[in-house]
C-alpha atoms as a PDB file:
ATOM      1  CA  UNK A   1      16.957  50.722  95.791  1.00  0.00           C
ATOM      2  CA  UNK A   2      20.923  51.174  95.908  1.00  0.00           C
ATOM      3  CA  UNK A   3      21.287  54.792  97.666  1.00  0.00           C
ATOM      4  CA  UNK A   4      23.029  57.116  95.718  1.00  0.00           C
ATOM      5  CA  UNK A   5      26.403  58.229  97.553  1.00  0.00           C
ATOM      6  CA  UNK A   6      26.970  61.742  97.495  1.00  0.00           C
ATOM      7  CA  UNK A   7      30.065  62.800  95.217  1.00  0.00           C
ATOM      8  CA  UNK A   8      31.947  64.689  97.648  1.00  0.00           C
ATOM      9  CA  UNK A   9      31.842  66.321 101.234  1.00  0.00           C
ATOM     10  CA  UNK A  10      33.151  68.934 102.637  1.00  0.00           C
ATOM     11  CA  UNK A  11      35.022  68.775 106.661  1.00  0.00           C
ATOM     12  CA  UNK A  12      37.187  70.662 108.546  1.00  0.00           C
ATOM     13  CA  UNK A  13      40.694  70.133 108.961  1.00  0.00           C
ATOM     14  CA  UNK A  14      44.131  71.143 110.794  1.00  0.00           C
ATOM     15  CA  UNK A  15      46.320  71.024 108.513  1.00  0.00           C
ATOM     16  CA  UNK A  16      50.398  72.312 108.641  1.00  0.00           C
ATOM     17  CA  UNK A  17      50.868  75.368 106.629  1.00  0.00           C
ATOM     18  CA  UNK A  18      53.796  77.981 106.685  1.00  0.00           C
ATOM     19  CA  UNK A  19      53.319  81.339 106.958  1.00  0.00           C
ATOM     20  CA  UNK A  20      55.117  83.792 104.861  1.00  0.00           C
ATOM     21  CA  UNK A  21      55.221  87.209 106.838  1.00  0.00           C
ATOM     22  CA  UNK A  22      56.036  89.906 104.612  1.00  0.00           C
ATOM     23  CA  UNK A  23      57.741  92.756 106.457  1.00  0.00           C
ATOM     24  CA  UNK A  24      58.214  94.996 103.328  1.00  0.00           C
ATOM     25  CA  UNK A  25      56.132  96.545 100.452  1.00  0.00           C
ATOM     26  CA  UNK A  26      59.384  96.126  97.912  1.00  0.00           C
ATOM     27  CA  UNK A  27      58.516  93.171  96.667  1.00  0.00           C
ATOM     28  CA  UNK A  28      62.187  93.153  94.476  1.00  0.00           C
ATOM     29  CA  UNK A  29      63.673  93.505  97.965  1.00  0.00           C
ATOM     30  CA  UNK A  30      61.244  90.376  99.473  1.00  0.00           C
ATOM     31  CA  UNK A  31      62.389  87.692  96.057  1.00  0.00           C
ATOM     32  CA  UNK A  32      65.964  88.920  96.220  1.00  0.00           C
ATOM     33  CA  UNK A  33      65.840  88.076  99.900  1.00  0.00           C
ATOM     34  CA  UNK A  34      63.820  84.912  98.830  1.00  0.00           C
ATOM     35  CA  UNK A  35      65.969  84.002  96.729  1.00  0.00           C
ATOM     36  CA  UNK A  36      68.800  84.062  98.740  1.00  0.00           C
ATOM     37  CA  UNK A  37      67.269  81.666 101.562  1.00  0.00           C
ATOM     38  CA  UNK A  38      66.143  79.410  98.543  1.00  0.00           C
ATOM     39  CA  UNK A  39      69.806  79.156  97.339  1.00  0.00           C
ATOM     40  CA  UNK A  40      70.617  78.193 100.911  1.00  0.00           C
ATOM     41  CA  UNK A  41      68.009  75.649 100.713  1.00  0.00           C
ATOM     42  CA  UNK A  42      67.194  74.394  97.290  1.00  0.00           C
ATOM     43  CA  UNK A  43      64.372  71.668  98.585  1.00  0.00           C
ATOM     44  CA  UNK A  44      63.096  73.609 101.968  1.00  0.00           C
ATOM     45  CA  UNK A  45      59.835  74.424 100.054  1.00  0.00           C
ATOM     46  CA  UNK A  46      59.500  71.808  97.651  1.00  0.00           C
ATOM     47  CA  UNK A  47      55.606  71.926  96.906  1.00  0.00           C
ATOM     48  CA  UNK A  48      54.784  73.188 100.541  1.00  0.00           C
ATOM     49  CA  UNK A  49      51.627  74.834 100.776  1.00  0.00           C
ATOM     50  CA  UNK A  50      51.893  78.662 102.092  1.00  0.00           C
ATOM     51  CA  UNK A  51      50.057  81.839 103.387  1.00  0.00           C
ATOM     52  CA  UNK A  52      50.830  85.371 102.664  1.00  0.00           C
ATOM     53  CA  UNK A  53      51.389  87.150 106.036  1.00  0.00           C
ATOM     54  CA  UNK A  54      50.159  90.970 105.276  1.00  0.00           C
ATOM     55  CA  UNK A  55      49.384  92.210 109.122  1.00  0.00           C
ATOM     56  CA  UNK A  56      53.354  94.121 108.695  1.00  0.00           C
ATOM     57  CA  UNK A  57      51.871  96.046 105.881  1.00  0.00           C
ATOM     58  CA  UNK A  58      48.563  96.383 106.196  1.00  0.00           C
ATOM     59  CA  UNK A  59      48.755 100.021 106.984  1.00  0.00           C
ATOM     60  CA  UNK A  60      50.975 100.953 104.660  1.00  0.00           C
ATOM     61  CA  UNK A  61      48.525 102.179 101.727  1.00  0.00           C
ATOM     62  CA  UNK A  62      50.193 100.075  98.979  1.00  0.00           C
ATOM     63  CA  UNK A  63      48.907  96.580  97.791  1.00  0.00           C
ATOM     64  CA  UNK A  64      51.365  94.077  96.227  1.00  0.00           C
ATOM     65  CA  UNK A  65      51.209  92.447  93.015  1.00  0.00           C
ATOM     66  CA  UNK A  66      49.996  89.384  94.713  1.00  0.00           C
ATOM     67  CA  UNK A  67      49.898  87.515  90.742  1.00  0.00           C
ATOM     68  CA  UNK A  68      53.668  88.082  90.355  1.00  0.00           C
ATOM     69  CA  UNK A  69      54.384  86.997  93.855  1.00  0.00           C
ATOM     70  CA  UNK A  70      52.683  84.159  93.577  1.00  0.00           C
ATOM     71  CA  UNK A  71      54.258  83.491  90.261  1.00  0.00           C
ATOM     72  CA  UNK A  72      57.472  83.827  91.446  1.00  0.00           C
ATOM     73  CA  UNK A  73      56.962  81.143  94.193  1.00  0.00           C
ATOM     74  CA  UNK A  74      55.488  78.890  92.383  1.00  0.00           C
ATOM     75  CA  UNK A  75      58.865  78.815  90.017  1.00  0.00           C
ATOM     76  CA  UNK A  76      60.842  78.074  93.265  1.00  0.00           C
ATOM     77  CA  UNK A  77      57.951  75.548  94.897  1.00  0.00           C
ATOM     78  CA  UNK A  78      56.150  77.411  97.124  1.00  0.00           C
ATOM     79  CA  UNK A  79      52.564  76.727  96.529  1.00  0.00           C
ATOM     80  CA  UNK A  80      50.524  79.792  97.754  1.00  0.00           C
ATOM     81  CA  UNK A  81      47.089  79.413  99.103  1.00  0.00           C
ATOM     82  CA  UNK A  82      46.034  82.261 100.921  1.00  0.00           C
ATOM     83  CA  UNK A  83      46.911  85.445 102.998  1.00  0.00           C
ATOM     84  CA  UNK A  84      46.260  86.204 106.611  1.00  0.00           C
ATOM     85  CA  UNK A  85      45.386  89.404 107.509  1.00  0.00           C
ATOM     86  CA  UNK A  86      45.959  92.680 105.580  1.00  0.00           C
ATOM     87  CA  UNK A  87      43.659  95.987 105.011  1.00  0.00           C
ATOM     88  CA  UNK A  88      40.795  95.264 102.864  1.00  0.00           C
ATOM     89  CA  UNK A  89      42.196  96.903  99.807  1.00  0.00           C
ATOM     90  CA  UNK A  90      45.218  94.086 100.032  1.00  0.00           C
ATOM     91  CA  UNK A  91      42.634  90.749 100.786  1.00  0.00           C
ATOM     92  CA  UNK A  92      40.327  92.227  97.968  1.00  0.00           C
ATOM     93  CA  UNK A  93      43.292  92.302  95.812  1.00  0.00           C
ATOM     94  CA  UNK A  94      44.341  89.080  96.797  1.00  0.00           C
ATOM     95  CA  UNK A  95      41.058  87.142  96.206  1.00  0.00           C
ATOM     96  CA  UNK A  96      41.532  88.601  92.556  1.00  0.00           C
ATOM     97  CA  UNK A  97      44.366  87.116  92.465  1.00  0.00           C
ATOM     98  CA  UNK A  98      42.672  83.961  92.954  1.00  0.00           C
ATOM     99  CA  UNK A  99      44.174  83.652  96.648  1.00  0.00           C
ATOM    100  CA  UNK A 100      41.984  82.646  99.539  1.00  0.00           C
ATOM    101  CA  UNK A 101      41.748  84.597 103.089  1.00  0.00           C
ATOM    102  CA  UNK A 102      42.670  82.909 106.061  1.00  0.00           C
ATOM    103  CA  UNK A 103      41.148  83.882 109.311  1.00  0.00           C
ATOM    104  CA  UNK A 104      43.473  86.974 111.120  1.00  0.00           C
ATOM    105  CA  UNK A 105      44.955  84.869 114.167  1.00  0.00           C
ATOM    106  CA  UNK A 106      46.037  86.175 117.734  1.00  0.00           C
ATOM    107  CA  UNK A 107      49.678  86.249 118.390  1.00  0.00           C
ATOM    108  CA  UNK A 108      50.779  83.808 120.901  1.00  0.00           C
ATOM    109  CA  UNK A 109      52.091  84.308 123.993  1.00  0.00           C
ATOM    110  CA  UNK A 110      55.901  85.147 123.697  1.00  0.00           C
ATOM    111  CA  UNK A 111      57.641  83.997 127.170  1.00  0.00           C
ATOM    112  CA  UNK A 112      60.635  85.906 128.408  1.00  0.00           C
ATOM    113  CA  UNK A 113      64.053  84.045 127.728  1.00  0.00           C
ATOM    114  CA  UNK A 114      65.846  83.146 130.578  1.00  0.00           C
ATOM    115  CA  UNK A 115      69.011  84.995 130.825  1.00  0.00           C
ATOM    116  CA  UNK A 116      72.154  84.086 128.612  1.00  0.00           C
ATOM    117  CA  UNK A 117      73.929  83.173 132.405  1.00  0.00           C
ATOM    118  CA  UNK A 118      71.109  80.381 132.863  1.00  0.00           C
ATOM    119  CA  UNK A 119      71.127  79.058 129.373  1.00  0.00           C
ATOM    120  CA  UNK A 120      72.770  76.079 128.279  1.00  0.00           C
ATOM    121  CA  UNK A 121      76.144  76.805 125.635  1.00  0.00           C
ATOM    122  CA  UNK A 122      74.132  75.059 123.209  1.00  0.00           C
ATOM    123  CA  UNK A 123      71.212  77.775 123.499  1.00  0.00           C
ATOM    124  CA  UNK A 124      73.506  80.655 122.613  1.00  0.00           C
ATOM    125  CA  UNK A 125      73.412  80.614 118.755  1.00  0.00           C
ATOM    126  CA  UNK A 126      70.079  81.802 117.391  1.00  0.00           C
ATOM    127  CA  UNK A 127      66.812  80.094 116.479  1.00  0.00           C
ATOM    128  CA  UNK A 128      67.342  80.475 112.737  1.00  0.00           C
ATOM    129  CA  UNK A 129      68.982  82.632 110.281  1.00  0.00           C
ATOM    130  CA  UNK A 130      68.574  85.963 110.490  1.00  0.00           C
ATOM    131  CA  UNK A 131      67.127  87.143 107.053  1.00  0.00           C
ATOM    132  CA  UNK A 132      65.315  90.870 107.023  1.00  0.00           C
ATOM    133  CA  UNK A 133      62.658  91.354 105.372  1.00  0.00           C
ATOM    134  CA  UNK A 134      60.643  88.396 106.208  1.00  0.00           C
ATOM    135  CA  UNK A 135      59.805  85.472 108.844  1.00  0.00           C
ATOM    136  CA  UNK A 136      58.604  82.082 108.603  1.00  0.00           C
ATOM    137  CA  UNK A 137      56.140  80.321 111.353  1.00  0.00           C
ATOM    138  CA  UNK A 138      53.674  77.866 111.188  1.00  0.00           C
ATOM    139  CA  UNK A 139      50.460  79.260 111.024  1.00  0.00           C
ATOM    140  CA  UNK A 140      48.347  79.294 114.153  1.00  0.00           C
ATOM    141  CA  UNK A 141      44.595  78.628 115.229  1.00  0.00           C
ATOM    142  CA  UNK A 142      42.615  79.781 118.108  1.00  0.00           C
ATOM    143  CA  UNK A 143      42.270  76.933 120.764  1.00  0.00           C
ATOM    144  CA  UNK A 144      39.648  78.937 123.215  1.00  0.00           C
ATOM    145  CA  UNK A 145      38.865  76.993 126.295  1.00  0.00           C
ATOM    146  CA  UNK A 146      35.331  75.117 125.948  1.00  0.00           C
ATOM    147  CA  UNK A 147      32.963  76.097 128.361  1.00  0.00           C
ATOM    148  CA  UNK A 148      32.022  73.425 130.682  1.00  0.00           C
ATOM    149  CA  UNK A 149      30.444  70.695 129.198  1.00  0.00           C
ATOM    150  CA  UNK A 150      30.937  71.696 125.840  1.00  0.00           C
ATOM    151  CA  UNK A 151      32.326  70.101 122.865  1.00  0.00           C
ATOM    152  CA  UNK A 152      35.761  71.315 122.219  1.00  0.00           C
ATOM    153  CA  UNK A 153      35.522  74.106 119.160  1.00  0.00           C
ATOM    154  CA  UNK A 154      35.943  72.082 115.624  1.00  0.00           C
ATOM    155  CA  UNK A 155      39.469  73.475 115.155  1.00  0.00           C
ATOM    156  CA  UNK A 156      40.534  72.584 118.691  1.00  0.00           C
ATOM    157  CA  UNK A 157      43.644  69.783 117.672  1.00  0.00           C
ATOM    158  CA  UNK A 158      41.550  66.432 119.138  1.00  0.00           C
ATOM    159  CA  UNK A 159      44.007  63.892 120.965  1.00  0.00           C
ATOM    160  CA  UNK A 160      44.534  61.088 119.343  1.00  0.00           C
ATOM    161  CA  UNK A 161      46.670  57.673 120.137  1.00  0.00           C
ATOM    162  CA  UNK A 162      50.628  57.909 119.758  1.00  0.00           C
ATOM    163  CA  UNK A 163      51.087  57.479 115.952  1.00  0.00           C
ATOM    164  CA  UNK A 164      53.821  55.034 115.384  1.00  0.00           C
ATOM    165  CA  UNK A 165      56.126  54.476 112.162  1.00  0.00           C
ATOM    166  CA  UNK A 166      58.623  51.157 111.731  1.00  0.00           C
ATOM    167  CA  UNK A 167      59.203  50.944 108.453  1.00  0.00           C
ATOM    168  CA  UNK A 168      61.797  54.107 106.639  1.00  0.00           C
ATOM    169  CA  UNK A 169      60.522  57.653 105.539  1.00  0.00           C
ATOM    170  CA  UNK A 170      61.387  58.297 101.939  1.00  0.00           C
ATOM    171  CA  UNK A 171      62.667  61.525 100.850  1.00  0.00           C
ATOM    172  CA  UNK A 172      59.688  63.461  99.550  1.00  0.00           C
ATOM    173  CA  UNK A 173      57.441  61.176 102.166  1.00  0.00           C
ATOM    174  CA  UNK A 174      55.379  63.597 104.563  1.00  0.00           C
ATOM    175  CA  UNK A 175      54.187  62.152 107.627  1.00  0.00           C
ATOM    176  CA  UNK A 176      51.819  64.345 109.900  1.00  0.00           C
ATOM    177  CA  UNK A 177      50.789  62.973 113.880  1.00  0.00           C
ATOM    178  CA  UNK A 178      47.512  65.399 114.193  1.00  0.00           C
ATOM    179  CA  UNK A 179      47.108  65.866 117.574  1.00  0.00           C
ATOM    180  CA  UNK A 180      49.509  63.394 118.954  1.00  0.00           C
ATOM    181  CA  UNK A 181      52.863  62.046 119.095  1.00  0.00           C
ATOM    182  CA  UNK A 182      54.537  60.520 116.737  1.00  0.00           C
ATOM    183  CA  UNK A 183      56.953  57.749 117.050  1.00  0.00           C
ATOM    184  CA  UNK A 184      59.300  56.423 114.548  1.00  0.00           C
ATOM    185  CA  UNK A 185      61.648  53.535 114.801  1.00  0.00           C
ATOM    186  CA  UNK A 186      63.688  53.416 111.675  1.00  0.00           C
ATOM    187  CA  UNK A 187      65.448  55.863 109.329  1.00  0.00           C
ATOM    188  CA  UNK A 188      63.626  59.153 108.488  1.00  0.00           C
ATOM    189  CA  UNK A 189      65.557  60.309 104.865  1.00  0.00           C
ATOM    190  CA  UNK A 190      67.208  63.479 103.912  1.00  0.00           C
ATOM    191  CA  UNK A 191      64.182  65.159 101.906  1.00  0.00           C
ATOM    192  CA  UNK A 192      61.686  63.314 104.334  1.00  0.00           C
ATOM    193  CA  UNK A 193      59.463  65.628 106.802  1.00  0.00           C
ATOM    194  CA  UNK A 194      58.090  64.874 110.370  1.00  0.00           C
ATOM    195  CA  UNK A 195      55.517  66.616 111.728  1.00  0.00           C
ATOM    196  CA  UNK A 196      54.132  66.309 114.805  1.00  0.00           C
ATOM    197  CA  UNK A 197      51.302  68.561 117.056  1.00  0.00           C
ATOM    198  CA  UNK A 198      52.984  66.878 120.134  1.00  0.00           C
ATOM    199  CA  UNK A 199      56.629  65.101 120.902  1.00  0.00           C
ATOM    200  CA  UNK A 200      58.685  63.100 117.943  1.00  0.00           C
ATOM    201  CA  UNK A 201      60.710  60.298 119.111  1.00  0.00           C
ATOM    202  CA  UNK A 202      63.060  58.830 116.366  1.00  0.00           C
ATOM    203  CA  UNK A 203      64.905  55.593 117.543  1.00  0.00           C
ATOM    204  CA  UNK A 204      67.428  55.653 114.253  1.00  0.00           C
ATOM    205  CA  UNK A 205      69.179  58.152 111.901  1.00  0.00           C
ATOM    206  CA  UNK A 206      67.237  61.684 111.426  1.00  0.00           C
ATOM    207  CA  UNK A 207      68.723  62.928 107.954  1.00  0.00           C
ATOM    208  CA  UNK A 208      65.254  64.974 107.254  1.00  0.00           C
ATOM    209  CA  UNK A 209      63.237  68.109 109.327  1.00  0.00           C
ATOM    210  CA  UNK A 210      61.255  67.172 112.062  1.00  0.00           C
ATOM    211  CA  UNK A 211      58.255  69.730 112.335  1.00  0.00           C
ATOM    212  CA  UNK A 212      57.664  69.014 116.786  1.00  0.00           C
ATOM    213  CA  UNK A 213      54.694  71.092 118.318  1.00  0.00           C
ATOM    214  CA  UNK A 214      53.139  71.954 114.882  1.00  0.00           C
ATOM    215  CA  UNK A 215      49.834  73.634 116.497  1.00  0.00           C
ATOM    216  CA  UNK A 216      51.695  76.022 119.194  1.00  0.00           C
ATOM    217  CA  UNK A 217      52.737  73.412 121.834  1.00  0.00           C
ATOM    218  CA  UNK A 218      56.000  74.945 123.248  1.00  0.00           C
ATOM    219  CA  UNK A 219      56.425  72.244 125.625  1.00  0.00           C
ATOM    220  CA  UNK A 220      56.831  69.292 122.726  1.00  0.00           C
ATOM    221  CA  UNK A 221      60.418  68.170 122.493  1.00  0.00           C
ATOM    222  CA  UNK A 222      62.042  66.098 119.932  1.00  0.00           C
ATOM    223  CA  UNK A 223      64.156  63.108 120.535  1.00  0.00           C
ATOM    224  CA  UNK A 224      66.225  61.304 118.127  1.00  0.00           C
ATOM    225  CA  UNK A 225      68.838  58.615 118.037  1.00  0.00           C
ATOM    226  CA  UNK A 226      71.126  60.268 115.857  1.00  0.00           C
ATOM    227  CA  UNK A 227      70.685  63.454 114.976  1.00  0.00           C
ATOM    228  CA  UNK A 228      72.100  64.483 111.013  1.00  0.00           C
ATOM    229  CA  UNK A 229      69.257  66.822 110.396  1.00  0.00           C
ATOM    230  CA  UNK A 230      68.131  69.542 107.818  1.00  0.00           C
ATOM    231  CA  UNK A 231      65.766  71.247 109.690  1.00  0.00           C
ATOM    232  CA  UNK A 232      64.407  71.326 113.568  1.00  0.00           C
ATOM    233  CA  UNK A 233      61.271  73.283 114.476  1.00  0.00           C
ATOM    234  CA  UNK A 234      59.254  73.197 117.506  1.00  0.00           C
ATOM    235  CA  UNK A 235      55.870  75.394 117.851  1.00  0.00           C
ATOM    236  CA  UNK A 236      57.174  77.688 115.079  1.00  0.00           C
ATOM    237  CA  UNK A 237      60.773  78.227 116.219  1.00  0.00           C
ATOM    238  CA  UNK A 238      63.096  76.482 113.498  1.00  0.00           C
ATOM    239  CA  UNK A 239      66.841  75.953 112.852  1.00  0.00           C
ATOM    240  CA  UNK A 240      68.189  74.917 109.339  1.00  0.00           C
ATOM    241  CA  UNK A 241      71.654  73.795 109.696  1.00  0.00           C
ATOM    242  CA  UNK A 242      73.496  75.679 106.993  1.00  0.00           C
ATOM    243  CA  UNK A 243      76.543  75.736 108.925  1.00  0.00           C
ATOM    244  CA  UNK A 244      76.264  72.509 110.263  1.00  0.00           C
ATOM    245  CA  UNK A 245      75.060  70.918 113.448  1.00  0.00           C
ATOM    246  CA  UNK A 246      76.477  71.744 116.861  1.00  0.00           C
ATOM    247  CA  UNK A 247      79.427  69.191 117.202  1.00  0.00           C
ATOM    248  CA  UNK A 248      78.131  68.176 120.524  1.00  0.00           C
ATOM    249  CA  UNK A 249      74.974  66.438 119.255  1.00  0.00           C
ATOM    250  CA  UNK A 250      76.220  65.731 115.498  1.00  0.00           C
ATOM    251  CA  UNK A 251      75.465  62.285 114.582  1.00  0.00           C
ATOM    252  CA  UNK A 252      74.550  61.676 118.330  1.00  0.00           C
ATOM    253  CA  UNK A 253      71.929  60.622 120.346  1.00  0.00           C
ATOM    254  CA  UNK A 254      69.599  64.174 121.499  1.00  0.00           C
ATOM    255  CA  UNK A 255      66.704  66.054 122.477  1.00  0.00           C
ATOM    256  CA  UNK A 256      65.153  69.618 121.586  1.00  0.00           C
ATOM    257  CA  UNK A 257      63.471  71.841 123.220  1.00  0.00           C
ATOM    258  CA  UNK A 258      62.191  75.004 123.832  1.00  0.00           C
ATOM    259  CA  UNK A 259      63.944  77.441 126.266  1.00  0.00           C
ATOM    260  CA  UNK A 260      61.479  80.784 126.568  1.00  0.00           C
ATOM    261  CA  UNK A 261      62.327  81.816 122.605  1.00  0.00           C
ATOM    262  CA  UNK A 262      65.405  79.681 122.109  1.00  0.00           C
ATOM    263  CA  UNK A 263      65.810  76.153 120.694  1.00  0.00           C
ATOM    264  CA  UNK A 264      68.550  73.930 122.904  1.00  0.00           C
ATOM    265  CA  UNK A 265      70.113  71.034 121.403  1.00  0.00           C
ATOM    266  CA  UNK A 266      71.438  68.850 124.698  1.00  0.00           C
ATOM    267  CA  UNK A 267      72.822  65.327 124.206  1.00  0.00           C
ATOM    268  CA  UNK A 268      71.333  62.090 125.665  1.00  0.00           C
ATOM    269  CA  UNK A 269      73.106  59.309 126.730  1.00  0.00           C
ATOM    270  CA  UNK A 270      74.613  56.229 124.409  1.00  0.00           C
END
């Protein structure tokens, strides 16, 4: 007898998601300042998956109209799938809204920044732009420890082998190293997106965002051959280049890293 295969199963999964934190209960204040960014940067969103950040507001006895949010980011790409945290009158409006509810996640760690004496010049200008009202990070999970001779929890990033790329990354193309590093050795395309939960090394032309350190890892870098970017982010921390790239590492070969709360761009040699 031919066995029946099941028509679907269900399994966990990391996957990259941004976080929307909303920092205000205006919610003409929040697409004004939306729109704005989005102006900025037409295709930064372009389909991306998103959760509603509500911990700012939670206490502040007013729910949003979560439908007409959402409906307004869906017109401009965002796709929204959720909210994260938020008194229970907000998630129970939410779910009505047809919205899911994330997990509430503990804020990581934020080390001191070395002093502006001990940082290189390139470390001076800030991590993104400065926008009030709201934030962007990627989202974070808990990574507990296992107790001795445990299993590692199911949302615990496994390790996996150094994923490696050597043909181009088409704009739209979205490639994700989960739990490892990701390698690519030819040209990554404006509109393209890296992502990464450990280093990115890119031996050719980065004219896309590279997404380094996607689960929390401050200590990924990023390293690429020529660097003509739209977007750097490692561990949450991100830089769009609306002003342009600092001339030092424009078109050159670099890395990126982390410096306590401060991205550095520092060139590499020829």
């Amino acid at each position: 007898m031919i066995r029946d295969e099941p028509a679907f199963k269900i399994k966990n999964a990391n996957l990259p998601l941004l976080v929307l934190h909303v920092n205000t209960t205006d919610m003409d204040k929040l697409k004004n300042q939306l729109t704005t960014r989005l102006t900025q940067t037409p295709d930064f969103f372009s389909d991306t998956p998103m959760a509603l950040g509500l911990a700012t507001i939670a206490d502040a006895g007013i729910t949003p109209d979560f439908a007409d949010l959402v409906a307004f980011m869906r017109v401009h790409g965002m796709r929204t799938a959720g909210v994260v945290g938020g008194s229970p009158a907000q998630r129970e409006a939410a779910v009505q809204a047809g919205l899911g509810l994330f997990p509430d996640t503990p804020p990581r760690p934020v080390a001191q920044p070395a002093s502006e004496s001990e940082l290189p010049a390139e470390a001076h200008s800030p991590l993104q732009p400065e926008l009030p009202g709201f934030e962007l990070s990627e989202i974070e999970k808990a990574t507990a420890a296992p107790e001795p001779e445990q299993p590692p929890p199911a949302d615990t990033p496994v390790l996996r082998p150094t994923m490696v790329i050597d043909k181009p990354v088409r704009t739209g193309q979205r490639i994700y190293a989960e739990g490892a590093d990701l390698v690519v050795l030819a040209i990554v395309n404006a509109g393209a997106e890296l992502i990464a939960d450990g280093d990115i090394h890119i031996y050719a032309p980065l004219r896309g965002r590279a997404i380094a350190g996607a689960h929390g890892n401050e200590g990924a870098r990023i390293f690429v051959q020529r660097l003509e970017a739209e977007l750097i982010s490692i561990a949450g921390c991100f830089r769009v280049f609306e002003d342009g790239i600092p001339e030092n590492v424009r078109g050159k070969p670099a890395q990126i890293h982390l410096d306590g709360s401060r991205l550095v761009f520092q060139p590499l040699p020829d």
